[in-house]
N, C-alpha and C. Protein backbone atom coordinates (compact mmCIF):
# COMPACT_ATOMS: atom_id res chain seq x y z
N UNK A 1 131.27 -61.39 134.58
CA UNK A 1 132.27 -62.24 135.18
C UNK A 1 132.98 -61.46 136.27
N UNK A 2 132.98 -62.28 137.27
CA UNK A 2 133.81 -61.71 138.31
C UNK A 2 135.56 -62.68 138.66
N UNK A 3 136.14 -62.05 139.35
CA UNK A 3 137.00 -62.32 140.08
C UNK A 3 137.73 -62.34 141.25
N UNK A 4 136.92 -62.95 142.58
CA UNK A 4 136.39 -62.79 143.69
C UNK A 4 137.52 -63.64 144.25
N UNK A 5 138.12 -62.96 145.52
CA UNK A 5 139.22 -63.63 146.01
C UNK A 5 138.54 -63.81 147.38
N UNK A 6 139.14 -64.93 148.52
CA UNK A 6 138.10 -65.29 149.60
C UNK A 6 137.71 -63.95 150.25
N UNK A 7 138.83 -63.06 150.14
CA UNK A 7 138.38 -61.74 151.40
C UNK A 7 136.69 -61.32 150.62
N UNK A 8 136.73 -60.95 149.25
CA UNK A 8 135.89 -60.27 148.86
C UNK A 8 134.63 -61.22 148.73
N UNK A 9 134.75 -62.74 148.44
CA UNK A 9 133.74 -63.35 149.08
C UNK A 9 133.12 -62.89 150.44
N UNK A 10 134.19 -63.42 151.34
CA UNK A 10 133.67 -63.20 152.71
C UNK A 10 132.89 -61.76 153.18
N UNK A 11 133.73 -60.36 152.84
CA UNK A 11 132.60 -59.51 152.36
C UNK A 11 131.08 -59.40 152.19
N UNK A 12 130.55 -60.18 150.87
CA UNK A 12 129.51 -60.38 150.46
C UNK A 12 129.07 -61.16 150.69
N UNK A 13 129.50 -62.20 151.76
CA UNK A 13 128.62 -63.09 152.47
C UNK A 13 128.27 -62.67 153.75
N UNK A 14 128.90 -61.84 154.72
CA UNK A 14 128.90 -60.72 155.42
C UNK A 14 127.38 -59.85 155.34
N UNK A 15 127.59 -59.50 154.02
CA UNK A 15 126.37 -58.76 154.10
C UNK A 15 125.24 -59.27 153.19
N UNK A 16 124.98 -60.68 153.50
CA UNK A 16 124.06 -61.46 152.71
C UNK A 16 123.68 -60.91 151.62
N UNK A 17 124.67 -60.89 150.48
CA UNK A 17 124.64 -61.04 149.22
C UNK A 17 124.93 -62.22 148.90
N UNK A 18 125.17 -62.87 147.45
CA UNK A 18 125.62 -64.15 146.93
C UNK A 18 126.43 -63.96 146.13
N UNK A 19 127.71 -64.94 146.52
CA UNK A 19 128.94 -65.23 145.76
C UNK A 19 129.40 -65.68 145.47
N UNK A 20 130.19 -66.01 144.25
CA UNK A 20 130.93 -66.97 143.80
C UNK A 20 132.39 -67.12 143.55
N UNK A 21 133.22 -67.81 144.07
CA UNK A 21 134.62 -67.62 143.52
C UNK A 21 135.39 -68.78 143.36
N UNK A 22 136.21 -68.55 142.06
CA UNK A 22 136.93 -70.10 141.97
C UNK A 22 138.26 -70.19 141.65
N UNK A 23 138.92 -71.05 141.78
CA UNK A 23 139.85 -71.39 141.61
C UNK A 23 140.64 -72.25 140.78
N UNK A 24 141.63 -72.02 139.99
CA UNK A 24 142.17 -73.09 139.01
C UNK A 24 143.27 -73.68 138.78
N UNK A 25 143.86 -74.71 138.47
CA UNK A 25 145.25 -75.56 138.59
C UNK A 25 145.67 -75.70 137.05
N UNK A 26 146.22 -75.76 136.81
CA UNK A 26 147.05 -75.71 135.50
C UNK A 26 148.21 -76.31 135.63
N UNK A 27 148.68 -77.05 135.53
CA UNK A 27 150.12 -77.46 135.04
C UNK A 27 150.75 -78.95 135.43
N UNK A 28 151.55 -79.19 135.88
CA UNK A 28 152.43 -80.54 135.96
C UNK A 28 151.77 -81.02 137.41
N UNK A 29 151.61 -82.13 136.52
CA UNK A 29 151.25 -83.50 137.82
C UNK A 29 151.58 -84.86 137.29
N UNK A 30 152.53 -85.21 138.01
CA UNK A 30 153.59 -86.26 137.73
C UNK A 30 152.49 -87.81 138.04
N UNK A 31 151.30 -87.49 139.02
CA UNK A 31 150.80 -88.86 139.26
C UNK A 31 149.65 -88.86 138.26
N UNK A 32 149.56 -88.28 137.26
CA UNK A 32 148.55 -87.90 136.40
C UNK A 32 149.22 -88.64 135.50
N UNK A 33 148.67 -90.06 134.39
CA UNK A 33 149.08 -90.13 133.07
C UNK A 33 149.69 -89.46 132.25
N UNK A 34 148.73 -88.52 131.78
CA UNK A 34 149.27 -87.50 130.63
C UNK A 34 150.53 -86.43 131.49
N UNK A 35 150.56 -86.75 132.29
CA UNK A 35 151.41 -85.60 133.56
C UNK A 35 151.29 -83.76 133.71
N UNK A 36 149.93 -83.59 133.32
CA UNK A 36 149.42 -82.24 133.31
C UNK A 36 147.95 -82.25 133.92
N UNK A 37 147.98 -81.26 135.29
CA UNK A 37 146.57 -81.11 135.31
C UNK A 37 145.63 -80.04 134.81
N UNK A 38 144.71 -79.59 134.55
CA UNK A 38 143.40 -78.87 134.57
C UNK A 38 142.36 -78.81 135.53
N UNK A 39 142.64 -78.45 136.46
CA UNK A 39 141.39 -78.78 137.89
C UNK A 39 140.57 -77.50 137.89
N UNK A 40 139.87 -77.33 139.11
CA UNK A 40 139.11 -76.61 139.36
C UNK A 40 138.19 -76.89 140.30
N UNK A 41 138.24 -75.65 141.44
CA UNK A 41 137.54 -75.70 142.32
C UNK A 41 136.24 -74.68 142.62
N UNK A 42 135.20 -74.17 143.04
CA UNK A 42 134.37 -73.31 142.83
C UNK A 42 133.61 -73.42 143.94
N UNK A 43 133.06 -71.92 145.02
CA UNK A 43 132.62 -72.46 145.87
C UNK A 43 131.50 -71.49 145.71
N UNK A 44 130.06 -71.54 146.44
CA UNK A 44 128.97 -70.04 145.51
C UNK A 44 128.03 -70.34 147.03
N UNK A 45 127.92 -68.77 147.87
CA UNK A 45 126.83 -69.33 148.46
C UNK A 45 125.63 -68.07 148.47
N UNK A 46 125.21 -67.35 149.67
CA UNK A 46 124.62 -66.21 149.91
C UNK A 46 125.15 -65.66 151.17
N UNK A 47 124.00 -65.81 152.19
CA UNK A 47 124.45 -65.41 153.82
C UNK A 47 125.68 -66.62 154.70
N UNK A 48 125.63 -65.94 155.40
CA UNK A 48 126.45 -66.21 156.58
C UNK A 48 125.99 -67.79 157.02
N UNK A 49 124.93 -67.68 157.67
CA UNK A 49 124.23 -68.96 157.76
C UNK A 49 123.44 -70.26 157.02
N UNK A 50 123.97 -69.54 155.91
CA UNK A 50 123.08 -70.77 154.63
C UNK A 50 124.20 -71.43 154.39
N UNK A 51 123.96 -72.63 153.36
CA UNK A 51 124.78 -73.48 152.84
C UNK A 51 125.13 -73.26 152.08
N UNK A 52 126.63 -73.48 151.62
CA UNK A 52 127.27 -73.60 150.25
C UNK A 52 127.67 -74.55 149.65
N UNK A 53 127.38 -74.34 147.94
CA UNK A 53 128.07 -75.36 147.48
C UNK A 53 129.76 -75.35 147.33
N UNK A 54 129.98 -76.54 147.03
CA UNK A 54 131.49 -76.41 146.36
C UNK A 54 131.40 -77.64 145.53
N UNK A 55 131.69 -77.20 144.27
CA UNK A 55 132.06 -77.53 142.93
C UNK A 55 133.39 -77.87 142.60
N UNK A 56 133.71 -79.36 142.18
CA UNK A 56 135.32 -79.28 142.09
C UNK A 56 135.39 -80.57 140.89
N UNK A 57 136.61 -80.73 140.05
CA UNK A 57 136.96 -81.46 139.12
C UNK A 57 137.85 -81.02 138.38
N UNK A 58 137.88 -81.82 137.28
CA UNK A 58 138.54 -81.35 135.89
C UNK A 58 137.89 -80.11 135.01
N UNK A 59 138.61 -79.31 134.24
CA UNK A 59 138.33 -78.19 133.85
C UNK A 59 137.61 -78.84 132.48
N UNK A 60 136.01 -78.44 132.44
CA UNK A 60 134.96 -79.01 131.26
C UNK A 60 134.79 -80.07 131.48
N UNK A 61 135.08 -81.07 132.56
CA UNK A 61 134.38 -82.36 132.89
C UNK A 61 133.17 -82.03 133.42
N UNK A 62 132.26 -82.76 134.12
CA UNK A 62 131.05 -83.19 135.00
C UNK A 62 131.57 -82.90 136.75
N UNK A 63 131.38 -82.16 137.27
CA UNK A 63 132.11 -81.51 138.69
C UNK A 63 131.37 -82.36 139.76
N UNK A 64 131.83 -83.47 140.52
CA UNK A 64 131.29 -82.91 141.90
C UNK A 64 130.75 -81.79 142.81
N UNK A 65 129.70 -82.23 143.52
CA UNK A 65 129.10 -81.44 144.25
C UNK A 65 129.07 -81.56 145.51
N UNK A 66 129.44 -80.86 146.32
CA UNK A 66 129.17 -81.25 148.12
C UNK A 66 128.52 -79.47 148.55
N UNK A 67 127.31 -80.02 149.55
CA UNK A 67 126.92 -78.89 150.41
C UNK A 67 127.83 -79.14 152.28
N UNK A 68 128.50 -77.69 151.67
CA UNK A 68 129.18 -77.42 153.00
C UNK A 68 128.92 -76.23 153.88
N UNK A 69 129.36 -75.62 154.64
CA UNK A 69 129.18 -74.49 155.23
C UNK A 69 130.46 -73.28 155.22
N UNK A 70 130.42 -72.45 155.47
CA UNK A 70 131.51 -70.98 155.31
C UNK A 70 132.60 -71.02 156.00
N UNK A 71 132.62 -72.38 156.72
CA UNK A 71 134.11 -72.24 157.58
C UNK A 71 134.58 -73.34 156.81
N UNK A 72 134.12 -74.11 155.98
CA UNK A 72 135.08 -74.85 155.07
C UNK A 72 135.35 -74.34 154.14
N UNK A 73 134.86 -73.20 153.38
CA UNK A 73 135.13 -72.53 152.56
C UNK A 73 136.79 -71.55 153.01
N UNK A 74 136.68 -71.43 154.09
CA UNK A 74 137.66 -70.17 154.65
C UNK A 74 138.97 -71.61 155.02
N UNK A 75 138.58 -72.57 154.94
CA UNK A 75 139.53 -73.40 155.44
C UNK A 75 140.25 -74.44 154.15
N UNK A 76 139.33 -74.29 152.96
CA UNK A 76 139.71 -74.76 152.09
C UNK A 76 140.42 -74.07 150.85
N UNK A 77 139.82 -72.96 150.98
CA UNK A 77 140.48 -71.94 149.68
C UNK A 77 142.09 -71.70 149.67
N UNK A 78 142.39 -71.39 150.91
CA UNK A 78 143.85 -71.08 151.25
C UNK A 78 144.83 -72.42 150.94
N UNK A 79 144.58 -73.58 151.39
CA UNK A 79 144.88 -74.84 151.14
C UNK A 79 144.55 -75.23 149.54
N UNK A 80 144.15 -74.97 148.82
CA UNK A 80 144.13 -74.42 147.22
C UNK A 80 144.79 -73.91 146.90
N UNK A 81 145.08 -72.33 147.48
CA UNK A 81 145.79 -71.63 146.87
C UNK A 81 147.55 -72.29 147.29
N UNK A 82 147.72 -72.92 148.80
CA UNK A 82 148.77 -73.02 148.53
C UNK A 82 149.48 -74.50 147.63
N UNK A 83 148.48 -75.29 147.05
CA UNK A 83 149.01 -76.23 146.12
C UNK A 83 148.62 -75.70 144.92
N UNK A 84 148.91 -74.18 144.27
CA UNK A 84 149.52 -73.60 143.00
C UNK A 84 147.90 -73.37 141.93
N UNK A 85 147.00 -73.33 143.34
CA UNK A 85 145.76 -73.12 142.01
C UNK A 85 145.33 -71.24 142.53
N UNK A 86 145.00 -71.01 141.29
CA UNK A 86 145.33 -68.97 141.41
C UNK A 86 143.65 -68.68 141.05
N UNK A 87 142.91 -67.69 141.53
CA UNK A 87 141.48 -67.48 141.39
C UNK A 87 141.62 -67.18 139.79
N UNK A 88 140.00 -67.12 139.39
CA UNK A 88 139.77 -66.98 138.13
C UNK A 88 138.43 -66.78 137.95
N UNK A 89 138.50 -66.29 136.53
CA UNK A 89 137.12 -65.13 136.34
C UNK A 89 135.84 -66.05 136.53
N UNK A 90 134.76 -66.02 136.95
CA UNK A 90 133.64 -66.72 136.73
C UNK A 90 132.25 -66.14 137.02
N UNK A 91 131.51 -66.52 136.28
CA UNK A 91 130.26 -65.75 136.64
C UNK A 91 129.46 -66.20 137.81
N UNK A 92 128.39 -65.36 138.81
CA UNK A 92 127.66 -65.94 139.90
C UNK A 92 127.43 -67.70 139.68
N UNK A 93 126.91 -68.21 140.17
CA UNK A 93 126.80 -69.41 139.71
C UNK A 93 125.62 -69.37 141.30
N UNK A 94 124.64 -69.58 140.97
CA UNK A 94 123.18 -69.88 141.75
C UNK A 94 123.24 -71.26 142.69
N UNK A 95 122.82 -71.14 143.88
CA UNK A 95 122.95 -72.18 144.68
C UNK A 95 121.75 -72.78 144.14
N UNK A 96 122.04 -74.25 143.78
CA UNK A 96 120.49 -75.05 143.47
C UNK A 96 119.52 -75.46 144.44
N UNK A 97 118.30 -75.10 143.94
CA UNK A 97 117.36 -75.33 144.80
C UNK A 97 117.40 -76.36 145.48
N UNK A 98 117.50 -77.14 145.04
CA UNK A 98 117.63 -78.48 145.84
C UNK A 98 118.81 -78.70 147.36
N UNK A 99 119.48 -77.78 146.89
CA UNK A 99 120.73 -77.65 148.39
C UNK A 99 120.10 -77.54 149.80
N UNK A 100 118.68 -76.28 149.36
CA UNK A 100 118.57 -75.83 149.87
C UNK A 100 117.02 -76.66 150.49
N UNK A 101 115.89 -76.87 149.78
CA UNK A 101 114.87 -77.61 149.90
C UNK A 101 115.06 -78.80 148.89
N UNK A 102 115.27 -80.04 149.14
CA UNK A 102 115.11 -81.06 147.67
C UNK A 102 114.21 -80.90 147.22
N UNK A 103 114.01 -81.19 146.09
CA UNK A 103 113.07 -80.30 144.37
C UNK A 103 112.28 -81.96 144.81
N UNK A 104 113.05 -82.85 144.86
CA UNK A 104 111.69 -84.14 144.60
C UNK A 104 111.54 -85.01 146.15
N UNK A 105 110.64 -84.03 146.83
CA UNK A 105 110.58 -84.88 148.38
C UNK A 105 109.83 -86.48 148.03
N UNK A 106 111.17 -87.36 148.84
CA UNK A 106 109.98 -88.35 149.28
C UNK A 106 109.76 -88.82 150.72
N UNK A 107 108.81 -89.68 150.74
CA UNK A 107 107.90 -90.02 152.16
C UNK A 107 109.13 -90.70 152.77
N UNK A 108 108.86 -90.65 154.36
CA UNK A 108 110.25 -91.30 155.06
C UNK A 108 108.81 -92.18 155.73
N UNK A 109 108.98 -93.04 155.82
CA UNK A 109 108.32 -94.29 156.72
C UNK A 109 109.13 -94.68 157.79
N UNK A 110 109.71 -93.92 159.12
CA UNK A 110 110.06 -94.29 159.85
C UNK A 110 109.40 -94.78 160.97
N UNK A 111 110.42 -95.96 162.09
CA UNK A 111 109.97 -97.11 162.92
C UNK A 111 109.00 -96.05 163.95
N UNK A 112 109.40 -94.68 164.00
CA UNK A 112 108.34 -93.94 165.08
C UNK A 112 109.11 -92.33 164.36
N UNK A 113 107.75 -91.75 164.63
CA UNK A 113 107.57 -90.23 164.33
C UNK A 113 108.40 -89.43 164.53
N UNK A 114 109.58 -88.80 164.50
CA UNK A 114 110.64 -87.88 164.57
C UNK A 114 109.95 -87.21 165.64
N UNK A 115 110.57 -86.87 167.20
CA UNK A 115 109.99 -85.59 167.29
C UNK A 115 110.32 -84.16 167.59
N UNK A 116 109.55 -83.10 166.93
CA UNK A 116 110.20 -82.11 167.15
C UNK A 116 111.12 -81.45 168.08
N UNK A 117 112.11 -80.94 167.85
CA UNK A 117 113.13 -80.37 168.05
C UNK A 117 113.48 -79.29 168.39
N UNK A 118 113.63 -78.36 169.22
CA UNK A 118 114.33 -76.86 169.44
C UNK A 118 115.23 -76.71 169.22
N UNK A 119 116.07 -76.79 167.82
CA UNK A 119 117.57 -77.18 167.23
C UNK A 119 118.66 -75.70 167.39
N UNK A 120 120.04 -76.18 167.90
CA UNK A 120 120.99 -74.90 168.06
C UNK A 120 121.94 -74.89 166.44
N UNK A 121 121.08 -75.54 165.42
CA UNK A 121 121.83 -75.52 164.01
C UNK A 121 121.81 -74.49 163.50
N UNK A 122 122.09 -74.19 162.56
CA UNK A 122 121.87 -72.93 161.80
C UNK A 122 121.15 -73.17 160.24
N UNK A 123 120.63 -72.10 160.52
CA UNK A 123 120.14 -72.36 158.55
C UNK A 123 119.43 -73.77 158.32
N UNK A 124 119.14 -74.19 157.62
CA UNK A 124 118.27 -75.35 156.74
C UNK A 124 118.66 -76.79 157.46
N UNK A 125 120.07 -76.63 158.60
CA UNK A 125 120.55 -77.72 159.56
C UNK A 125 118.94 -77.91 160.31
N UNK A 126 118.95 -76.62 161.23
CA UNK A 126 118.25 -76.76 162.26
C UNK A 126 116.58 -77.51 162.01
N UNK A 127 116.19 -77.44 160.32
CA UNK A 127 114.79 -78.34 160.60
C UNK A 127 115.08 -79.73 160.08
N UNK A 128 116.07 -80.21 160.32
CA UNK A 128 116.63 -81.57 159.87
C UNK A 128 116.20 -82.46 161.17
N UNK A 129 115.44 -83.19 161.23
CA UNK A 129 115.28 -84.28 162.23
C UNK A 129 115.68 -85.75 162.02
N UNK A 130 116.17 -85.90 160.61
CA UNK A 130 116.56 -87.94 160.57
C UNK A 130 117.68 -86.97 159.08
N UNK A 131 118.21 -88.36 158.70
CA UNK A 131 118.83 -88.68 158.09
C UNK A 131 119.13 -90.23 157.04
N UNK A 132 118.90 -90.14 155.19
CA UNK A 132 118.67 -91.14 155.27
C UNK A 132 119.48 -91.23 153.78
N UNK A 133 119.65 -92.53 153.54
CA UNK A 133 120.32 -92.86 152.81
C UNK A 133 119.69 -93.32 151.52
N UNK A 134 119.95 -92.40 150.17
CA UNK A 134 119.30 -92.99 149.41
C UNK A 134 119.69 -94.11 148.48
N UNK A 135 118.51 -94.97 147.65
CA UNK A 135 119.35 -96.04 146.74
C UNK A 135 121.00 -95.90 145.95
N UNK A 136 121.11 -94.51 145.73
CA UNK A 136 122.05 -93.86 144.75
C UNK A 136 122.90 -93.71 145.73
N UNK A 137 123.41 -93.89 146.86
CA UNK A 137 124.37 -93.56 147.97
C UNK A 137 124.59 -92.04 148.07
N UNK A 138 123.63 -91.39 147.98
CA UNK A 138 123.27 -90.14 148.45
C UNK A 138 122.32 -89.89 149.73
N UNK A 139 123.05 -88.93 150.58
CA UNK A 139 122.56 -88.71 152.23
C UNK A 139 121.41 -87.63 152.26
N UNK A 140 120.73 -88.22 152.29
CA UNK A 140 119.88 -86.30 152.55
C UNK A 140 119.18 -86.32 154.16
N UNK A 141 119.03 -85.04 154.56
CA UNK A 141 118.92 -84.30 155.83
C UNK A 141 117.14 -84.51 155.71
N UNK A 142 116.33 -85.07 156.56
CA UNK A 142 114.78 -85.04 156.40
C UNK A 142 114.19 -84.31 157.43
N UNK A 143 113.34 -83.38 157.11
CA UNK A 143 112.53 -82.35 158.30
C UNK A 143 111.21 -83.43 158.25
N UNK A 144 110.73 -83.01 159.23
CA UNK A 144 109.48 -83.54 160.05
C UNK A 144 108.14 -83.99 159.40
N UNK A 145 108.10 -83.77 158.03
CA UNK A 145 107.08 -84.11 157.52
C UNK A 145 107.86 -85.44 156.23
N UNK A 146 109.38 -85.70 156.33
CA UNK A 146 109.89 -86.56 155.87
C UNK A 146 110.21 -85.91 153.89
N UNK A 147 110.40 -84.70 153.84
CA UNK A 147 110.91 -84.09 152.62
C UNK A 147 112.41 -83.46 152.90
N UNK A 148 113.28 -83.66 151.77
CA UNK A 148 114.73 -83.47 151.61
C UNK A 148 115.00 -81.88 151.76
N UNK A 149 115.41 -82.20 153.39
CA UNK A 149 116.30 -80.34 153.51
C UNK A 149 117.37 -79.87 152.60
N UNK A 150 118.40 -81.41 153.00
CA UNK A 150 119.64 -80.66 152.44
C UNK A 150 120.38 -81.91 152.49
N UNK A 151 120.94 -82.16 151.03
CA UNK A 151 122.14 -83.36 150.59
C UNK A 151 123.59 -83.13 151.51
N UNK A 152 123.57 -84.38 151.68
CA UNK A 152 125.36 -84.28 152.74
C UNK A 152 126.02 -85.45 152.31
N UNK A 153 127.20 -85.80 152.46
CA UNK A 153 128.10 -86.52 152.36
C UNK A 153 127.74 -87.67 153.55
N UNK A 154 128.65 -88.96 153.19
CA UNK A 154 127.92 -89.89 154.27
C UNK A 154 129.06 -89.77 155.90
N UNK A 155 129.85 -88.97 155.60
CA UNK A 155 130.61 -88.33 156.72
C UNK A 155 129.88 -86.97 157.45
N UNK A 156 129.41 -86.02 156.64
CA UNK A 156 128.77 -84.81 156.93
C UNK A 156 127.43 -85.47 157.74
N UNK A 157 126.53 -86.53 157.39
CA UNK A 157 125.68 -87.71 157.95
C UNK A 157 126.04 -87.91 159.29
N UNK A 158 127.38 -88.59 159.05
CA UNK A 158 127.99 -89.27 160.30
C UNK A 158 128.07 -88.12 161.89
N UNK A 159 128.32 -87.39 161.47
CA UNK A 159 128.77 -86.11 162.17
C UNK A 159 127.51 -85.39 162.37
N UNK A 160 126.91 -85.17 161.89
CA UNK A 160 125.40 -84.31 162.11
C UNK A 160 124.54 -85.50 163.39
N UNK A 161 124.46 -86.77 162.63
CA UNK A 161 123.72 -87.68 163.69
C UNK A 161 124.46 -87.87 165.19
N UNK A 162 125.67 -88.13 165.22
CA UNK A 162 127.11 -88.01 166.37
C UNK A 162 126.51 -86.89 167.19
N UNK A 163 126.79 -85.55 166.58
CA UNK A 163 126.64 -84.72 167.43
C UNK A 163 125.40 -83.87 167.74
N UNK A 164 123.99 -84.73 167.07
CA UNK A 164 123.06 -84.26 167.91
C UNK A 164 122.28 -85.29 167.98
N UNK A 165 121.95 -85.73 169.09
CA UNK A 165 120.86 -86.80 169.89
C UNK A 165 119.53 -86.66 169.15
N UNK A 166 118.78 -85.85 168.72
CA UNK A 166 117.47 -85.93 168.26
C UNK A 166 117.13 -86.13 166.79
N UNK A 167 118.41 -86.39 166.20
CA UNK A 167 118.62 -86.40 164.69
C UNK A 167 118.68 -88.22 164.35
N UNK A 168 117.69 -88.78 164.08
CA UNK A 168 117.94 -90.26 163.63
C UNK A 168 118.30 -90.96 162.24
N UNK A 169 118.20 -91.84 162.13
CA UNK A 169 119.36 -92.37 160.64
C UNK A 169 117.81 -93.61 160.33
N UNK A 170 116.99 -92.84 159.06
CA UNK A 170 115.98 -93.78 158.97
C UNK A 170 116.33 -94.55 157.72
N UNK A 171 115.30 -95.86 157.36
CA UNK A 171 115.54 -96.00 155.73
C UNK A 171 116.82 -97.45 155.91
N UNK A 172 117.79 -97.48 156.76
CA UNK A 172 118.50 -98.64 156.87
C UNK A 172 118.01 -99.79 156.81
């Protein structure tokens, strides 16, 4: 178990190692029923340029998951810490394969062939050519042969297709 505060994250993401560090809330919350929270936030990635997760919920519930990148990490932790949640011990926690390549590709049948790209993304962004929406209202990032790069939010979607022209929205 570690206890990794953002500097010493940032560190070991620095020098493409993998890290994990989290954060926890404890106490009075007046818009809460019972008027006490238990939260928790957790963010785990490797390098500089790969994706991270972040893990967040109730403490022993079922956590949300979002793949983000290292400047939301540096932009979110502090904004944690200053609504009263303090780091805490946790062990590595492994980025899932799937963040990174989806574990169950399926076929994209789009209206015309994606075409390749000379992308200025970084990491697992740059072989993303469409974007598509699955039955479950989950976004995933599709490279060129139509298999799942990388899960996004339908805003992280919005914003990836916005700001690059060669990235299309198939599957609608």
């Amino acid at each position: 178990m570690a206890n990794l505060t953002l500097t010493d994250a940032r560190n070991l993401m620095l020098k493409g190692r993998p890290w994990t560090l989290r954060l926890e809330f404890q106490g009075m919350n007046p818009s809460n029923q019972s008027g006490v929270s238990s939260r928790f936030w957790l963010a785990t990635g490797r390098a500089q340029h790969e994706p991270v997760e972040v893990h967040y919920g109730t403490v022993g519930g079922k956590p949300t998951i979002l793949v983000k990148d290292w400047s939301y990490v540096e932009k979110r932790a502090p904004e944690k810490e200053a609504k009263g949640y303090t780091y805490a011990d946790t062990p590595f926690v492994r980025v899932q394969p799937s963040t990174i390549v989806g574990a169950a590709p399926q076929p994209v049948s789009p209206k015309r062939a994606p075409t390749p790209v000379v992308s200025s993304l970084p990491g697992p962004w740059a072989r993303i050519v469409a974007v598509q929406k699955q039955a479950d209202g989950t976004w995933w990032g599709l490279d060129n042969n139509g298999r799942r790069v990388l899960q996004m939010t339908k805003d992280g979607a919005r914003n990836l297709v916005a700001g690059h022209q060669h990235i299309t929205v198939v599957g609608l």
